[in-house]
N, C-alpha and C. Protein backbone atom coordinates (compact mmCIF):
# COMPACT_ATOMS: atom_id res chain seq x y z
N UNK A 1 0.85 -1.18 0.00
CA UNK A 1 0.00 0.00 0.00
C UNK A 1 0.89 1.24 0.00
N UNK A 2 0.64 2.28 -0.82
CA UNK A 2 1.29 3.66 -0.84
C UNK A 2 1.05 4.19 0.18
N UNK A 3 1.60 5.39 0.17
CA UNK A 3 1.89 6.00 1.53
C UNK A 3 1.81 8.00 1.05
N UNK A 4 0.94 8.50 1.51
CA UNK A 4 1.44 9.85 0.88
C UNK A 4 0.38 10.73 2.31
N UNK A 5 1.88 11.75 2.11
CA UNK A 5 1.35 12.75 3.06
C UNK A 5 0.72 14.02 2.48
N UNK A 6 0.01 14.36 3.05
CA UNK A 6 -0.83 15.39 2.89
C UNK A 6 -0.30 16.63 3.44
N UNK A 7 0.18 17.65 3.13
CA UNK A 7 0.51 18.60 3.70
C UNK A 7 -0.03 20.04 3.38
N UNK A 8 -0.86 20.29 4.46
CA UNK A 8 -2.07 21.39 3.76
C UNK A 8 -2.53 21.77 5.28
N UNK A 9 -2.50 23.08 5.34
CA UNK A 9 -2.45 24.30 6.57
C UNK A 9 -4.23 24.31 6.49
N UNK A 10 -4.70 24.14 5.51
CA UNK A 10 -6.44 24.37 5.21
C UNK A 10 -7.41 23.31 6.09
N UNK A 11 -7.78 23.16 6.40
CA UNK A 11 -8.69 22.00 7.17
C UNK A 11 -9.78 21.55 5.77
N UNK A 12 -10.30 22.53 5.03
CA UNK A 12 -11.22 22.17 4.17
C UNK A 12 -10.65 21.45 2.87
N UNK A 13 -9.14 21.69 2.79
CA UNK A 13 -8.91 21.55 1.76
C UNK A 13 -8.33 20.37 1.41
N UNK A 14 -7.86 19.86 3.60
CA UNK A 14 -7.74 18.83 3.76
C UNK A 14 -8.85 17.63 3.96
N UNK A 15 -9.98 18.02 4.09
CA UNK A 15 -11.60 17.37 3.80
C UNK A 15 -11.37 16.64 2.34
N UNK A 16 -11.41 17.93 1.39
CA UNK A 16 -11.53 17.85 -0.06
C UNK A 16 -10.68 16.72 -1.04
N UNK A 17 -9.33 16.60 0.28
CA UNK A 17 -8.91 15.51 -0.82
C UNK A 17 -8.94 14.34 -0.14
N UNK A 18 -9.12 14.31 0.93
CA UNK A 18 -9.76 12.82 1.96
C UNK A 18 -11.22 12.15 1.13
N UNK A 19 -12.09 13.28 0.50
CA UNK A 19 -12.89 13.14 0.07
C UNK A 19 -12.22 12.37 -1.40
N UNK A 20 -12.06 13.13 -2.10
CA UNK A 20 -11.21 12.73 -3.42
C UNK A 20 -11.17 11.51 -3.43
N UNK A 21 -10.23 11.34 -2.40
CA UNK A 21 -9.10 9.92 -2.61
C UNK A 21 -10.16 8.76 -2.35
N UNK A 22 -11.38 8.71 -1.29
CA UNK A 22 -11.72 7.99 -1.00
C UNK A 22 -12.32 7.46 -2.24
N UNK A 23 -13.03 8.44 -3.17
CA UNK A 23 -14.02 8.14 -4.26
C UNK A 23 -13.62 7.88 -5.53
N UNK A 24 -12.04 7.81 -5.58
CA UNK A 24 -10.85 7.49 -6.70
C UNK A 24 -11.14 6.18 -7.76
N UNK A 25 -11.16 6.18 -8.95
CA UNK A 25 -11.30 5.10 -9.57
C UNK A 25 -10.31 4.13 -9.48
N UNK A 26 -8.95 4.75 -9.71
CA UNK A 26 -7.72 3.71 -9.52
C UNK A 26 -8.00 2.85 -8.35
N UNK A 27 -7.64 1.91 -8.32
CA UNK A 27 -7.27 1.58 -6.73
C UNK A 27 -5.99 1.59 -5.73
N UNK A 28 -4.71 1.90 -6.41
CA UNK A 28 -3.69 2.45 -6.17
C UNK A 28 -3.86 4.11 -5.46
N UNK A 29 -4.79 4.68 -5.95
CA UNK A 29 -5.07 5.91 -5.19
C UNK A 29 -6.40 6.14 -4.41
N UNK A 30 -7.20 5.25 -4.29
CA UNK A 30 -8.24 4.90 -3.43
C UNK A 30 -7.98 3.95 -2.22
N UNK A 31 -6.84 2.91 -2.29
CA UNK A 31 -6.63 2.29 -1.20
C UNK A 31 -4.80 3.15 -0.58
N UNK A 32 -4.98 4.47 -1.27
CA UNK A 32 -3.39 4.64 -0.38
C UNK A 32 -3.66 5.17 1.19
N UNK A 33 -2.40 5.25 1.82
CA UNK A 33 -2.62 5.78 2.95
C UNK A 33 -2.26 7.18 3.07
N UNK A 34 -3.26 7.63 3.89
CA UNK A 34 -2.73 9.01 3.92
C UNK A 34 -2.89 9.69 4.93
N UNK A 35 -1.37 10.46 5.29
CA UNK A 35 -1.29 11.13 6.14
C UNK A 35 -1.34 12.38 6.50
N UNK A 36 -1.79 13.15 7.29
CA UNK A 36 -1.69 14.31 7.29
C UNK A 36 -0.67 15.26 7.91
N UNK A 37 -0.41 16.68 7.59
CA UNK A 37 0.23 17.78 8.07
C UNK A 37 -0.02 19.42 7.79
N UNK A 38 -0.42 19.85 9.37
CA UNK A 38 -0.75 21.17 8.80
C UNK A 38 0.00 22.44 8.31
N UNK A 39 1.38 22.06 9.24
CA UNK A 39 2.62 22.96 9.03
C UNK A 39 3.70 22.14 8.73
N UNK A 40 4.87 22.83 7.96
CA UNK A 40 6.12 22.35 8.00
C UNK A 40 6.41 21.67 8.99
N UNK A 41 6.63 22.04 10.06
CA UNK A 41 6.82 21.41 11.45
C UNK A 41 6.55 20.03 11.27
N UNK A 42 4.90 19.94 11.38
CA UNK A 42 4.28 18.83 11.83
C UNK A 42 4.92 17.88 10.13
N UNK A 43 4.83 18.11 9.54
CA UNK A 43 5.43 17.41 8.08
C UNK A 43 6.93 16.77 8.44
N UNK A 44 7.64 17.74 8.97
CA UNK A 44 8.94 17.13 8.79
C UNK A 44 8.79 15.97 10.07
N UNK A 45 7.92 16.27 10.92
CA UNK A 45 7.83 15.27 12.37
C UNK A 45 7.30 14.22 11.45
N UNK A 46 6.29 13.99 10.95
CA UNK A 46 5.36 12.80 9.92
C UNK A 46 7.03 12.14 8.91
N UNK A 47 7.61 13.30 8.51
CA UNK A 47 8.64 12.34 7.80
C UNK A 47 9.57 11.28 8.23
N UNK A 48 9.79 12.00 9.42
CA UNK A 48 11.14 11.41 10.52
C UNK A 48 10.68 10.23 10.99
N UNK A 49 9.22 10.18 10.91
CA UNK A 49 8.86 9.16 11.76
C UNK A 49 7.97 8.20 10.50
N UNK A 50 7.57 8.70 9.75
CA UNK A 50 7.09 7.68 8.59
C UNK A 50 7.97 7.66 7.26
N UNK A 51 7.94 6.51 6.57
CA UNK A 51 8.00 6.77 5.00
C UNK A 51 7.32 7.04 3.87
N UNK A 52 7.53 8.21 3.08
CA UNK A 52 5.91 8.17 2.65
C UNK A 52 6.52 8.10 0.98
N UNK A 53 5.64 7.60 0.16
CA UNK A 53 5.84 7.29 -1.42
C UNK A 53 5.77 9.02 -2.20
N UNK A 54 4.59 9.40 -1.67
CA UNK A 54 4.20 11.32 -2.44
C UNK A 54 4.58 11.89 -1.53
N UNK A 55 4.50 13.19 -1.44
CA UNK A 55 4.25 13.96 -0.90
C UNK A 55 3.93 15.43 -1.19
N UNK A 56 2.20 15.68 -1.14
CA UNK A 56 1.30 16.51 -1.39
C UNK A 56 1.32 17.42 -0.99
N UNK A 57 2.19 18.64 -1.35
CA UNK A 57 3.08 19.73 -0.73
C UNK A 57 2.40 21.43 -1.21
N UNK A 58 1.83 21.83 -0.08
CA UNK A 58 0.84 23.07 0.07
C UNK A 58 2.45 23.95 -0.21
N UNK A 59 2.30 25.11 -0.58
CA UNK A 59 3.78 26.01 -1.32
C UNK A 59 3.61 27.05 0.14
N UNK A 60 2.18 28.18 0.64
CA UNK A 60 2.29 28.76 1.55
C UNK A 60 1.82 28.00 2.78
N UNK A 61 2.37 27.89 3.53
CA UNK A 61 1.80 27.06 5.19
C UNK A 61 2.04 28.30 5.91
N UNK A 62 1.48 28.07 7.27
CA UNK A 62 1.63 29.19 8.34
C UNK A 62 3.01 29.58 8.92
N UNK A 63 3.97 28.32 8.60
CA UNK A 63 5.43 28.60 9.58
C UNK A 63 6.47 28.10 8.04
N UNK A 64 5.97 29.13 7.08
CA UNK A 64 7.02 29.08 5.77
C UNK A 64 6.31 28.27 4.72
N UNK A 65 7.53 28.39 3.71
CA UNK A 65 7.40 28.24 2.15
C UNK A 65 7.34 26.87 2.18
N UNK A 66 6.67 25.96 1.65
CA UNK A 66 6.88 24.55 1.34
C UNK A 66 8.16 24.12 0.67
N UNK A 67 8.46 24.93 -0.12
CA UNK A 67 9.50 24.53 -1.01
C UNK A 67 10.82 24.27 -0.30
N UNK A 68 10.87 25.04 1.01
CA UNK A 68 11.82 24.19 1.88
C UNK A 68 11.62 23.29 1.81
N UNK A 69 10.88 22.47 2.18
CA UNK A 69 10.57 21.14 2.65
C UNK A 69 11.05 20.56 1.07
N UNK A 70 10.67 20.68 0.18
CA UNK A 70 11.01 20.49 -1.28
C UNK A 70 12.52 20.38 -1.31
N UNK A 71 13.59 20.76 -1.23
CA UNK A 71 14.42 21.30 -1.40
C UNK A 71 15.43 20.40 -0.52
N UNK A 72 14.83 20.34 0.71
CA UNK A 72 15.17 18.97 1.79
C UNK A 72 14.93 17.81 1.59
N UNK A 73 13.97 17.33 0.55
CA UNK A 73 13.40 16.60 0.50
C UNK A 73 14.32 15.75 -0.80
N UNK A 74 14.54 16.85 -1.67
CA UNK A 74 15.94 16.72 -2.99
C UNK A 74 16.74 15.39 -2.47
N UNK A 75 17.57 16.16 -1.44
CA UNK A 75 18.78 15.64 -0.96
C UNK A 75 19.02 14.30 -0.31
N UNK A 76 17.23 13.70 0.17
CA UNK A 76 17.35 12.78 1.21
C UNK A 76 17.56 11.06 0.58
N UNK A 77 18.04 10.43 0.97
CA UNK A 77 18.31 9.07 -0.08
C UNK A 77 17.26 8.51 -0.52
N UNK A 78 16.13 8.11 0.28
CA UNK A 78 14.71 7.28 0.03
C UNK A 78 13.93 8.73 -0.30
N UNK A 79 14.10 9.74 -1.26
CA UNK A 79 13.33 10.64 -1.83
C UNK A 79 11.70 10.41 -2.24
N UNK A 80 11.12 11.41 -1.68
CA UNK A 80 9.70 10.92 -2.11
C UNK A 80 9.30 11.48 -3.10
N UNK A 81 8.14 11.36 -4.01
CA UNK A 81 7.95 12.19 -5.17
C UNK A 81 7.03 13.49 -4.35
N UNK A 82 7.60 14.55 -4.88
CA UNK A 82 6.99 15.70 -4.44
C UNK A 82 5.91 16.07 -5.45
N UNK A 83 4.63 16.74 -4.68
CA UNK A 83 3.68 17.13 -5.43
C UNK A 83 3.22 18.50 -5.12
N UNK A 84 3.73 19.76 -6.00
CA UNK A 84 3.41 21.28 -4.85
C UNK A 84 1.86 21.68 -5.64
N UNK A 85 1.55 21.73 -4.29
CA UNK A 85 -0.12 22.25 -4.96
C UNK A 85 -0.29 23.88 -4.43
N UNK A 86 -0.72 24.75 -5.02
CA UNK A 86 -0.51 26.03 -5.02
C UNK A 86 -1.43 26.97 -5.88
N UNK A 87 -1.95 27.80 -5.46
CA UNK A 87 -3.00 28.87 -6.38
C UNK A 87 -1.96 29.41 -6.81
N UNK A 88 -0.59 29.56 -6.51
CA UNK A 88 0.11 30.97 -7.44
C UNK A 88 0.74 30.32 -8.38
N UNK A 89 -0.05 30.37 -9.79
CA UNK A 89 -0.10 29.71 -11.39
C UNK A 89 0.98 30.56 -11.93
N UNK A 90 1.84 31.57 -11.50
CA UNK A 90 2.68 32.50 -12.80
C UNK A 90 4.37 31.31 -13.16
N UNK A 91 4.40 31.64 -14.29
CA UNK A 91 5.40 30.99 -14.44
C UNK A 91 6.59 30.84 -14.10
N UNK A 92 6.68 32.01 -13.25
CA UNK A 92 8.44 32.02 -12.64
C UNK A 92 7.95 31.47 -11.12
N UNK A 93 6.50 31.19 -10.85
CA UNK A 93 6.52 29.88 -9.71
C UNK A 93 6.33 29.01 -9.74
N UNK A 94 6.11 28.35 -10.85
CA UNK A 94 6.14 26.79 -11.20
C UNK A 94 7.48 26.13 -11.34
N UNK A 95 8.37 27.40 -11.87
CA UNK A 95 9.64 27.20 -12.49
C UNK A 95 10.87 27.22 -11.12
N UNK A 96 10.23 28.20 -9.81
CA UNK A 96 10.99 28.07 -8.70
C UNK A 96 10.27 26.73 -7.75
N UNK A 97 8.82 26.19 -8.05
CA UNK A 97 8.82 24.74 -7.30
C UNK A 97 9.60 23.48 -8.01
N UNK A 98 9.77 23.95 -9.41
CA UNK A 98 10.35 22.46 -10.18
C UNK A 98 11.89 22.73 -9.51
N UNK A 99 12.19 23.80 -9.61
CA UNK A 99 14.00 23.96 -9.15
C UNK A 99 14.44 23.51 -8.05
N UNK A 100 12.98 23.92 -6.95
CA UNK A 100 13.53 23.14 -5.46
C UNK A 100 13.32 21.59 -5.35
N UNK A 101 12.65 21.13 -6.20
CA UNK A 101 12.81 19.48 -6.30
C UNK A 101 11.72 19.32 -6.26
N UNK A 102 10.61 19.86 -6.60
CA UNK A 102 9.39 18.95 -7.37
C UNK A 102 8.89 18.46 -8.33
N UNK A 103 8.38 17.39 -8.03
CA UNK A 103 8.58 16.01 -9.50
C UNK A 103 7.18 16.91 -10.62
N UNK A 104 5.77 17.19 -9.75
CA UNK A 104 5.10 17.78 -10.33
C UNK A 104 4.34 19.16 -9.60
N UNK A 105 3.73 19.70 -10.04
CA UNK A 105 2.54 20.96 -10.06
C UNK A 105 1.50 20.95 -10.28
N UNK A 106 0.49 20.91 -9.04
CA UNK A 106 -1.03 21.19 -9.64
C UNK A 106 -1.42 22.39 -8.97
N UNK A 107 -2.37 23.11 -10.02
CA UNK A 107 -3.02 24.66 -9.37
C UNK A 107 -4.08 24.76 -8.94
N UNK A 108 -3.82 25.59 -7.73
CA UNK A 108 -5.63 25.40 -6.88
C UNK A 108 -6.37 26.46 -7.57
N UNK A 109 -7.64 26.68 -7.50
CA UNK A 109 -8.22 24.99 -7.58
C UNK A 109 -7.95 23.91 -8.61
N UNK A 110 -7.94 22.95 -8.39
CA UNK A 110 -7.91 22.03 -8.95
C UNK A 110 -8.92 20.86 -8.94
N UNK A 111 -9.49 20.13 -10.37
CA UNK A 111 -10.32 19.35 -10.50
C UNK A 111 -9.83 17.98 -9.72
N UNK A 112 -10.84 17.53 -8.94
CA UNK A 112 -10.92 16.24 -8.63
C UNK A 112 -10.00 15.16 -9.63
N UNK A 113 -10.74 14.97 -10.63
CA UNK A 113 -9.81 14.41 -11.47
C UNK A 113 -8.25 14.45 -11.73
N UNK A 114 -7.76 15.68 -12.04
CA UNK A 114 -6.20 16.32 -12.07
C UNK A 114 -5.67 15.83 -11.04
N UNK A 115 -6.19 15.51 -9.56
CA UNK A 115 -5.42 14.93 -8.58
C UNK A 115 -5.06 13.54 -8.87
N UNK A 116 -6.52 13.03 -9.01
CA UNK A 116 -6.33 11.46 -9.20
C UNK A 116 -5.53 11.24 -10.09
N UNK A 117 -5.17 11.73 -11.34
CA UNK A 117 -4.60 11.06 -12.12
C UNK A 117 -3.00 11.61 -12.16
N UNK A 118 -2.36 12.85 -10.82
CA UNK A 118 -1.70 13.02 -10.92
C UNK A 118 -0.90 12.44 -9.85
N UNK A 119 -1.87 11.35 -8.93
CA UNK A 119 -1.33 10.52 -8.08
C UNK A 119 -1.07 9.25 -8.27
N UNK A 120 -2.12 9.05 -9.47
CA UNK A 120 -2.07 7.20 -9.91
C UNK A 120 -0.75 7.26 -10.90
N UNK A 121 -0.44 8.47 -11.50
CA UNK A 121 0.47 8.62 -12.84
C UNK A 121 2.23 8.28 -11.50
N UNK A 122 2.09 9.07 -10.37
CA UNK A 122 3.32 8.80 -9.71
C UNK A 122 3.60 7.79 -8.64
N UNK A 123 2.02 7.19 -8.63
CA UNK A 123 2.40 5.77 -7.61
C UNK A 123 2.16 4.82 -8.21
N UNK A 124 2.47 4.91 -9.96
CA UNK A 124 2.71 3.75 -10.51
C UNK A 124 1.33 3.14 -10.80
């Protein structure tokens, strides 16, 4: 079973893809596990202590930029695939989340669908 953390400061937005995932056609992204995190903090605590396959990476959180976490995340040996999800669509910020080490980009909002298939496409 996959493993992917959720990392999202939103409570609703963390609803929205609990919701998602549950109602997923794949079954690779309907039976993954998933964890949550509301801040950097609590993310890097979820890492240290779990392994996770994704990781579903909010760009503004309350205690900093995600892309730290991105960027840390580069360097580490069992690398997870990063996923930065983010309303700010301009191109010189898609181009500074791919630089800090994310595999992909989705823009909020984002369709139900665009998730699923941008989770089944990286957990295989």
């Amino acid at each position: 079973m996959s493993r992917v953390l959720l990392v999202e400061d939103e409570e609703l937005n963390r609803v929205l893809v609990r919701a998602i995932i549950s109602r997923a056609e794949p079954p690779a992204v309907r039976g993954l596990d998933l964890l949550e995190a509301g801040s950097l903090a609590d993310a890097r605590g979820a890492l240290a202590a779990e392994r996770v396959d994704v990781v579903l990476l909010d760009v503004n959180l309350p205690d900093g930029n995600g892309l730290e976490l991105a960027a840390e995340l580069a360097e580490a040996p069992a690398r997870p695939t990063v996923i930065a999800l983010t309303a700010s669509v301009l191109p010189h910020e898609r181009a500074a989340a791919m630089a800090a080490g994310c595999d992909a980009f989705l823009d909020k909002p984002y369709a139900a669908a665009d998730l699923v298939t941008i989770l089944a496409t990286h957990l295989g």
